[in-house]
N, C-alpha and C. Protein backbone atom coordinates (compact mmCIF):
# COMPACT_ATOMS: atom_id res chain seq x y z
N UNK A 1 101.14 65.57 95.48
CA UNK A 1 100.36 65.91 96.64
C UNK A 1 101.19 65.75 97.93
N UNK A 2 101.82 64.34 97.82
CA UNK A 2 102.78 64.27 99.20
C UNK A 2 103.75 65.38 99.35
N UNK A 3 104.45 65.97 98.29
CA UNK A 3 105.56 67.43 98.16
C UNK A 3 104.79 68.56 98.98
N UNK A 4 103.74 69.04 98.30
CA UNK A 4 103.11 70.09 98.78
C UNK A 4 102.32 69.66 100.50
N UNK A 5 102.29 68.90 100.53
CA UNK A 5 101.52 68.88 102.14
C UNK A 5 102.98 68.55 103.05
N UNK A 6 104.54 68.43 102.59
CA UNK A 6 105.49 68.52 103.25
C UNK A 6 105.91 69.67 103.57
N UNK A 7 106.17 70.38 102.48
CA UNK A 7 106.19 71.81 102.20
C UNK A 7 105.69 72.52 103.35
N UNK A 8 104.08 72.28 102.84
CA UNK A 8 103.08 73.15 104.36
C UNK A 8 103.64 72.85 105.35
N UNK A 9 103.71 71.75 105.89
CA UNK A 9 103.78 71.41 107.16
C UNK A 9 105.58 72.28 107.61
N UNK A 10 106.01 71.97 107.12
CA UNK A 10 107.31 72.34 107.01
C UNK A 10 107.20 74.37 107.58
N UNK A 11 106.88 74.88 106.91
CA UNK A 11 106.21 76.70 106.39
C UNK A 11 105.65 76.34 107.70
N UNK A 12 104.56 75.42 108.08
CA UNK A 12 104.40 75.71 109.56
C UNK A 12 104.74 75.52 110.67
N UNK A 13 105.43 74.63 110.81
CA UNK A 13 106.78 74.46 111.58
C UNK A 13 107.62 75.51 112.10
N UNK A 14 108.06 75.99 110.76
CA UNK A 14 109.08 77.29 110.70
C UNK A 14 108.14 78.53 111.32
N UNK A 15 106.82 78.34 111.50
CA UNK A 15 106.02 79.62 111.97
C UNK A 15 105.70 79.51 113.47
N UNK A 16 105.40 78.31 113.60
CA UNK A 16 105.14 77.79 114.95
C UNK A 16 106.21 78.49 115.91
N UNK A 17 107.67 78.32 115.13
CA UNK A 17 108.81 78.26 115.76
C UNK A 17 109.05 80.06 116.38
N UNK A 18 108.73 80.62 115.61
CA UNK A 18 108.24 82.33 116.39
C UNK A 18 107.19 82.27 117.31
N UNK A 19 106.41 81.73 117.22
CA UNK A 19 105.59 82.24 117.82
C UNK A 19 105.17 80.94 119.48
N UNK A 20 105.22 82.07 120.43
CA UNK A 20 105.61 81.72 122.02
C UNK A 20 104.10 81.66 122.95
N UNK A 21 103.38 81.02 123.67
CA UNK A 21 102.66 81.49 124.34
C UNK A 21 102.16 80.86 125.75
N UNK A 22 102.03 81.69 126.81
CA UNK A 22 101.79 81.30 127.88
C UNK A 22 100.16 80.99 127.94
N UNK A 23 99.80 79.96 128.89
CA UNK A 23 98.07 80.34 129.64
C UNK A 23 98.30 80.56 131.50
N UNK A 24 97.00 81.27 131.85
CA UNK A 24 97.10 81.50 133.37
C UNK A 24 95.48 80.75 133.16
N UNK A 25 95.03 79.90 134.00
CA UNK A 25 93.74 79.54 134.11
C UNK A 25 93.32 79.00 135.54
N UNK A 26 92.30 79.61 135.56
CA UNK A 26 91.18 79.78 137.20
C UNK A 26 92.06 80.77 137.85
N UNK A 27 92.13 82.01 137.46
CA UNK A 27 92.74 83.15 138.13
C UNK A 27 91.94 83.65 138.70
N UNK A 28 91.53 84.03 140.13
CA UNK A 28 90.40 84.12 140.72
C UNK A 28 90.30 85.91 140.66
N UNK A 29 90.19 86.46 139.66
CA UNK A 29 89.43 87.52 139.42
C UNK A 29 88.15 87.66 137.90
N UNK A 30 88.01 88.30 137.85
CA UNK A 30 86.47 88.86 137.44
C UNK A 30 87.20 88.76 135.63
N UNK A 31 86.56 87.85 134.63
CA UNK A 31 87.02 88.23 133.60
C UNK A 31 86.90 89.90 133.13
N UNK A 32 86.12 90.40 133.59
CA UNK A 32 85.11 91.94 133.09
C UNK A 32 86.88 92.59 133.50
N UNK A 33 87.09 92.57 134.78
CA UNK A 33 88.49 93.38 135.10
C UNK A 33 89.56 93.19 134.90
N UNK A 34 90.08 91.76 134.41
CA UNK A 34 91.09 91.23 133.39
C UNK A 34 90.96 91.76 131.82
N UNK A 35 89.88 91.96 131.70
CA UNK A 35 89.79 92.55 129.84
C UNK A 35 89.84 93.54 129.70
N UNK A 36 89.54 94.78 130.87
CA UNK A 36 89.84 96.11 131.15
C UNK A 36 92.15 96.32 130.92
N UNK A 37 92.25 95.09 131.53
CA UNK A 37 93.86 95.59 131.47
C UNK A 37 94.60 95.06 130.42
N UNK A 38 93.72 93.36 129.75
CA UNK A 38 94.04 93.02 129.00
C UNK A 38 94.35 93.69 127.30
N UNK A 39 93.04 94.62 127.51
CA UNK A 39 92.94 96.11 126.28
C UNK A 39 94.18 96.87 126.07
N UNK A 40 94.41 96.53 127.24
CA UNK A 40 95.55 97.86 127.08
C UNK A 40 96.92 97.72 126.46
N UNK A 41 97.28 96.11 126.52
CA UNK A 41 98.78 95.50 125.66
C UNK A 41 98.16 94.94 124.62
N UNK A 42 97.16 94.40 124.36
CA UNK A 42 96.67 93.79 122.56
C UNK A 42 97.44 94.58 121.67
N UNK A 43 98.19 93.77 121.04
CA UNK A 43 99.04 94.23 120.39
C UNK A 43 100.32 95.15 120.25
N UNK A 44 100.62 95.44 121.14
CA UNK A 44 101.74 96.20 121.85
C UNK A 44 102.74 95.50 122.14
N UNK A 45 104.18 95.90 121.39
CA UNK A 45 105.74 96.19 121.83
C UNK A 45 105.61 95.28 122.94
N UNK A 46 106.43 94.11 123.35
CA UNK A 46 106.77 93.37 124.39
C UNK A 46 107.31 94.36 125.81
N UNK A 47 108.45 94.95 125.07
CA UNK A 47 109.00 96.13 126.12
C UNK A 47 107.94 97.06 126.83
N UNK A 48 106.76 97.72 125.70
CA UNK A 48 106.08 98.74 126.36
C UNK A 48 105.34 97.93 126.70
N UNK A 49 104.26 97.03 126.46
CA UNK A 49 103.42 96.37 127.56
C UNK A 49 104.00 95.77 128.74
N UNK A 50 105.34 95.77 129.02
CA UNK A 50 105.17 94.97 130.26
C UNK A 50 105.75 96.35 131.26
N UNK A 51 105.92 97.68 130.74
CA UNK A 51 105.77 98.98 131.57
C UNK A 51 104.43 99.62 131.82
N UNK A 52 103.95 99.43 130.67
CA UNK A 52 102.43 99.33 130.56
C UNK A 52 101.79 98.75 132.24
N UNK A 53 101.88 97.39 132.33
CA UNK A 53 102.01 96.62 132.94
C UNK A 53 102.38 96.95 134.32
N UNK A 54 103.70 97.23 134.50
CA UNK A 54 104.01 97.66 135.79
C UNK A 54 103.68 99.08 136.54
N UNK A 55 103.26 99.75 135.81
CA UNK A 55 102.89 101.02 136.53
C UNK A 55 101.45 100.94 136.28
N UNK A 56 100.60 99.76 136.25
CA UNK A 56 99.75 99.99 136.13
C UNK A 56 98.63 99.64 137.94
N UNK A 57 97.51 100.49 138.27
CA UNK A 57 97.62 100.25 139.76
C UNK A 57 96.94 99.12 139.68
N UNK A 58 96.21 98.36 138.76
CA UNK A 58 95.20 97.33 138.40
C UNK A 58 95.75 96.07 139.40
N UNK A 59 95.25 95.27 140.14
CA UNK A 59 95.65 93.89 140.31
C UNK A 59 95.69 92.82 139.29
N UNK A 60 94.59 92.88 138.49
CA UNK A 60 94.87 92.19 137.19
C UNK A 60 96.17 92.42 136.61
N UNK A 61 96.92 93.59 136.48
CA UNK A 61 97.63 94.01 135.83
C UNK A 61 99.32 93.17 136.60
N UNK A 62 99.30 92.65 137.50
CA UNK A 62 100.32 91.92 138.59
C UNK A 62 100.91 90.72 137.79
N UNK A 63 99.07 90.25 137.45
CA UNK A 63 99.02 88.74 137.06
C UNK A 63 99.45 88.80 135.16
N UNK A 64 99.13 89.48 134.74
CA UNK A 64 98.94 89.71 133.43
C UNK A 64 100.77 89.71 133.18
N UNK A 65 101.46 90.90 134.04
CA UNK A 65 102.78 90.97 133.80
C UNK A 65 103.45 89.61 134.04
N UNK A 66 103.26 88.95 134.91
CA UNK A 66 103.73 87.33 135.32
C UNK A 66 103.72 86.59 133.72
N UNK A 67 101.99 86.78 133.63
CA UNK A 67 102.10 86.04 132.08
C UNK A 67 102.85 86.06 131.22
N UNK A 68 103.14 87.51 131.09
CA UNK A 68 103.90 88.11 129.89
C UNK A 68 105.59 87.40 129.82
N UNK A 69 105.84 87.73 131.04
CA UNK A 69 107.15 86.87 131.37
C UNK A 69 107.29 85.84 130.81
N UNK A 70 106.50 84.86 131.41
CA UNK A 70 106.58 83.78 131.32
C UNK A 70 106.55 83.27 129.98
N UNK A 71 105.90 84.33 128.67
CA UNK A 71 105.70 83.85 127.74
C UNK A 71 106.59 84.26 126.78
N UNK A 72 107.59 85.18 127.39
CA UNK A 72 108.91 85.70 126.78
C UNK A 72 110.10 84.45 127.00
N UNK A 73 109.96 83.51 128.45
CA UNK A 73 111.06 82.50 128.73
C UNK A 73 110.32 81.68 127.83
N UNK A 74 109.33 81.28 127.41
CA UNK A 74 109.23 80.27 126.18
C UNK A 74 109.58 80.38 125.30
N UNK A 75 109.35 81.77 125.24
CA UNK A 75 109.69 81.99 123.49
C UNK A 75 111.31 82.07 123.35
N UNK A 76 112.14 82.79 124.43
CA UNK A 76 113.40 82.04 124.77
C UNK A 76 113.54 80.57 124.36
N UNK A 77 113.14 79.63 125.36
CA UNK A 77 113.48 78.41 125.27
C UNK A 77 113.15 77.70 123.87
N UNK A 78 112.32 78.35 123.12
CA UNK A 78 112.07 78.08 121.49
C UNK A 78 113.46 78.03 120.77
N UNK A 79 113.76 79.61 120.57
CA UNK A 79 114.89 80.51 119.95
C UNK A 79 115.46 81.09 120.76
N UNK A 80 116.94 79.77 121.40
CA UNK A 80 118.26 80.02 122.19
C UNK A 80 119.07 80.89 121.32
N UNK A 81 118.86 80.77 119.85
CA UNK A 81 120.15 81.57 119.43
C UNK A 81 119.86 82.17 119.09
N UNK A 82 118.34 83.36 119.16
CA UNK A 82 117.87 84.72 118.71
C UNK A 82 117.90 85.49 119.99
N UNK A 83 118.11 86.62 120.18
CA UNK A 83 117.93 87.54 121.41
C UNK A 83 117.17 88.52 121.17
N UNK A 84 116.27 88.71 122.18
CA UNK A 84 114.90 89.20 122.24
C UNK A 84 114.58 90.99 121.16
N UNK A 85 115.99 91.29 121.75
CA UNK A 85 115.97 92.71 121.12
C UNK A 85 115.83 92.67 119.69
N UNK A 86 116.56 91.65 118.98
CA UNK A 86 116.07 91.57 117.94
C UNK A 86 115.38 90.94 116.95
N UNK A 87 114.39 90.19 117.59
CA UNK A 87 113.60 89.80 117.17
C UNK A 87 112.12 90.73 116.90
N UNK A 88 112.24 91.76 118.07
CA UNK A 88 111.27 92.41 117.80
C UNK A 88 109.75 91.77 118.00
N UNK A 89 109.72 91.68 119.47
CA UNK A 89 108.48 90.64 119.87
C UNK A 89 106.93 91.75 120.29
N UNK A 90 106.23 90.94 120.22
CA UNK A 90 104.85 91.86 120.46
C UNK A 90 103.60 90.89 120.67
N UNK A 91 102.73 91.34 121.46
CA UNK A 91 101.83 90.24 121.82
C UNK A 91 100.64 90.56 120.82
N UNK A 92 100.61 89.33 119.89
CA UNK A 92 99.73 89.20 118.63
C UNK A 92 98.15 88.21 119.34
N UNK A 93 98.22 87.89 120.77
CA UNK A 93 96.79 87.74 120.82
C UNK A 93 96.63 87.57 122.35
N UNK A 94 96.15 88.57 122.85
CA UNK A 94 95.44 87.63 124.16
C UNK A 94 93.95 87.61 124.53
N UNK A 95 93.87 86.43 125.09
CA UNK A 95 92.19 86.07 124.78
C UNK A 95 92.01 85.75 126.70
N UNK A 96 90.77 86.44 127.34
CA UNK A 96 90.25 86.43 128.44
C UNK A 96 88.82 85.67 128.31
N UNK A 97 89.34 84.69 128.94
CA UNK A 97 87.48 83.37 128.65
C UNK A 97 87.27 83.02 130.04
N UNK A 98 85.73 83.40 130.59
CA UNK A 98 85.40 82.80 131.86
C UNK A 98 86.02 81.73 132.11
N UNK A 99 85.82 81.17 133.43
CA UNK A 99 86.39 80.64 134.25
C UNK A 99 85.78 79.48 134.88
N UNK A 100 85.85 78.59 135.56
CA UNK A 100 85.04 78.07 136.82
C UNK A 100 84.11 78.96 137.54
N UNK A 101 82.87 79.65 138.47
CA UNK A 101 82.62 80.31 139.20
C UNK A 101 81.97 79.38 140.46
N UNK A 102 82.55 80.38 141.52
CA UNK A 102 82.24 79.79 142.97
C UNK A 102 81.06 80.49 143.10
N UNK A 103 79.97 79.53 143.58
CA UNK A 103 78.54 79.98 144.17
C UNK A 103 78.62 79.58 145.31
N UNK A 104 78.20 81.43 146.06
CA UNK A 104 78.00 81.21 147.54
C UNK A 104 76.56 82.03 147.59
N UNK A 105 75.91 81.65 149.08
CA UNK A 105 74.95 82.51 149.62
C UNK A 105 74.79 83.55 150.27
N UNK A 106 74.46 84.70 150.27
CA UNK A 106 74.88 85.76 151.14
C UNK A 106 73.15 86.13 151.67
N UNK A 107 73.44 86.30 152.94
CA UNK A 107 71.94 86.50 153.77
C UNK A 107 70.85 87.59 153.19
N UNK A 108 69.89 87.93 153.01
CA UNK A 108 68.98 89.48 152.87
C UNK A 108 67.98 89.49 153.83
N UNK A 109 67.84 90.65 153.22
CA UNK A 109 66.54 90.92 154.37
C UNK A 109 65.10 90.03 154.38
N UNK A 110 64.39 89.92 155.73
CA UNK A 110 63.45 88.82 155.72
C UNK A 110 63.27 87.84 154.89
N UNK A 111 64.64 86.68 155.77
CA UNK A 111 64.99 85.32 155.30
C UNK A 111 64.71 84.93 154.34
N UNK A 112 65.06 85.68 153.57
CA UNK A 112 66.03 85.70 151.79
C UNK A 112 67.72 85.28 151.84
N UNK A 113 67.91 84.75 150.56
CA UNK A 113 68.93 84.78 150.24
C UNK A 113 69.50 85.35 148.94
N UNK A 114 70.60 85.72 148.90
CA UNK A 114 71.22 86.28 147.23
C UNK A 114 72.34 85.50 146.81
N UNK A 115 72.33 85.01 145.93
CA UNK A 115 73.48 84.43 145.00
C UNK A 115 74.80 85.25 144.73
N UNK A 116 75.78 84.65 145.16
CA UNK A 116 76.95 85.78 144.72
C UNK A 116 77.67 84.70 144.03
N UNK A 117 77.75 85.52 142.93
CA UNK A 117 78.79 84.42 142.22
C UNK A 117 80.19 84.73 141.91
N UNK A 118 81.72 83.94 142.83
CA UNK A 118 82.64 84.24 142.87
C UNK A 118 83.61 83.97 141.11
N UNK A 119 83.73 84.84 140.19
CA UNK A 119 84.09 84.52 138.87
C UNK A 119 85.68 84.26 138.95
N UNK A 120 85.93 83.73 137.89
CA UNK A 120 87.37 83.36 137.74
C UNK A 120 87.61 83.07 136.23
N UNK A 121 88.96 83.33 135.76
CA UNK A 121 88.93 83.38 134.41
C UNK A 121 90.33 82.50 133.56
N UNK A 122 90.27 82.25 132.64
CA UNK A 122 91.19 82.13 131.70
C UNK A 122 92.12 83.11 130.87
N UNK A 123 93.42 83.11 131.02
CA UNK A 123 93.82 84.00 129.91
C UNK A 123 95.16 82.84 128.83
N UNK A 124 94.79 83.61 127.80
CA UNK A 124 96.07 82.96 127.04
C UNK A 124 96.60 83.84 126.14
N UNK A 125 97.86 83.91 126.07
CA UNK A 125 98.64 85.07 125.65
C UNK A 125 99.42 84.72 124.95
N UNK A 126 99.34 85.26 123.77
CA UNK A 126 100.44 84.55 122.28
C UNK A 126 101.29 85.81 121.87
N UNK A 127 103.02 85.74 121.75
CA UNK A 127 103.64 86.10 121.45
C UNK A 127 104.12 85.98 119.94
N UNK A 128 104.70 87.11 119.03
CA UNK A 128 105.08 86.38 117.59
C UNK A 128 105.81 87.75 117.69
N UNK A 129 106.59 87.02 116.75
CA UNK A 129 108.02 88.10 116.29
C UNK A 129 107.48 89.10 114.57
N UNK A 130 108.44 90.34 115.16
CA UNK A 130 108.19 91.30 113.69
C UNK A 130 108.57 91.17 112.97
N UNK A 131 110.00 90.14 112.67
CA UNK A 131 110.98 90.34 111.73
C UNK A 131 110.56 89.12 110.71
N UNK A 132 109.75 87.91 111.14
CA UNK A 132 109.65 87.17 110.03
C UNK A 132 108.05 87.37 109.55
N UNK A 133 107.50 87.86 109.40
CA UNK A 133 105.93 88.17 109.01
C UNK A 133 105.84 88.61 107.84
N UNK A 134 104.93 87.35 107.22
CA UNK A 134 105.14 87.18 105.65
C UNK A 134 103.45 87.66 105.19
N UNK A 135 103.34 88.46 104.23
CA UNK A 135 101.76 89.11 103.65
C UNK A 135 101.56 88.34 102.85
């Protein structure tokens, strides 16, 4: 029993070790318009989502590319002696989860008020490589 639960741990170790990921959290936009841009790299080529990314006119799409970066220098700082080209990287998950929200009051007509609620969100973005992916 002790062999085989070394083993595992070991197999996951070695899996961990591909796989890279950034978080951005309390990003003060609207999860609804982060998941609109977030759709668009799920699962997509590192290279083409982050062109994806840049020509995209979205403001979400600013923050999203930052992420992406950032989650390529980890996966760097993981695997110094692999280079990116060939590893063949691609973003295997990103997940957009509400946020904190700011409640303010905004005036109406005959001394009413309306609730506006300022949203903000979570993202977390997981990177994994093509070349070691075992069925």
């Amino acid at each position: 029993m002790g062999v085989r639960k070394k083993q595992m741990a070991e197999r996951i170790k070695a899996e961990k070790k591909q796989v890279a990921f950034a978080k951005l959290n309390n990003c003060p936009t609207s999860p609804r318009k982060m998941r609109l841009v977030a759709d668009l790299v799920r699962g997509v080529q590192v290279e083409k989502a982050l062109a994806i990314l840049k020509f995209n006119s979205k403001e979400a799409s600013r923050k999203l590319e930052k992420l992406l970066l950032s989650a390529i220098a980890n996966w760097q700082a993981k695997n110094e002696d692999a280079s990116i080209e060939d590893a063949d990287l691609f973003i295997k998950e990103i997940r957009v989860d509400g946020g904190a929200m700011l409640k303010r009051l905004r005036p109406a007509p005959q001394g009413r008020a309306h609730r506006i609620r300022k949203r903000s969100n979570h993202v977390t973005l997981v990177l994994d490589s093509n070349n070691n992916v075992q069925s």
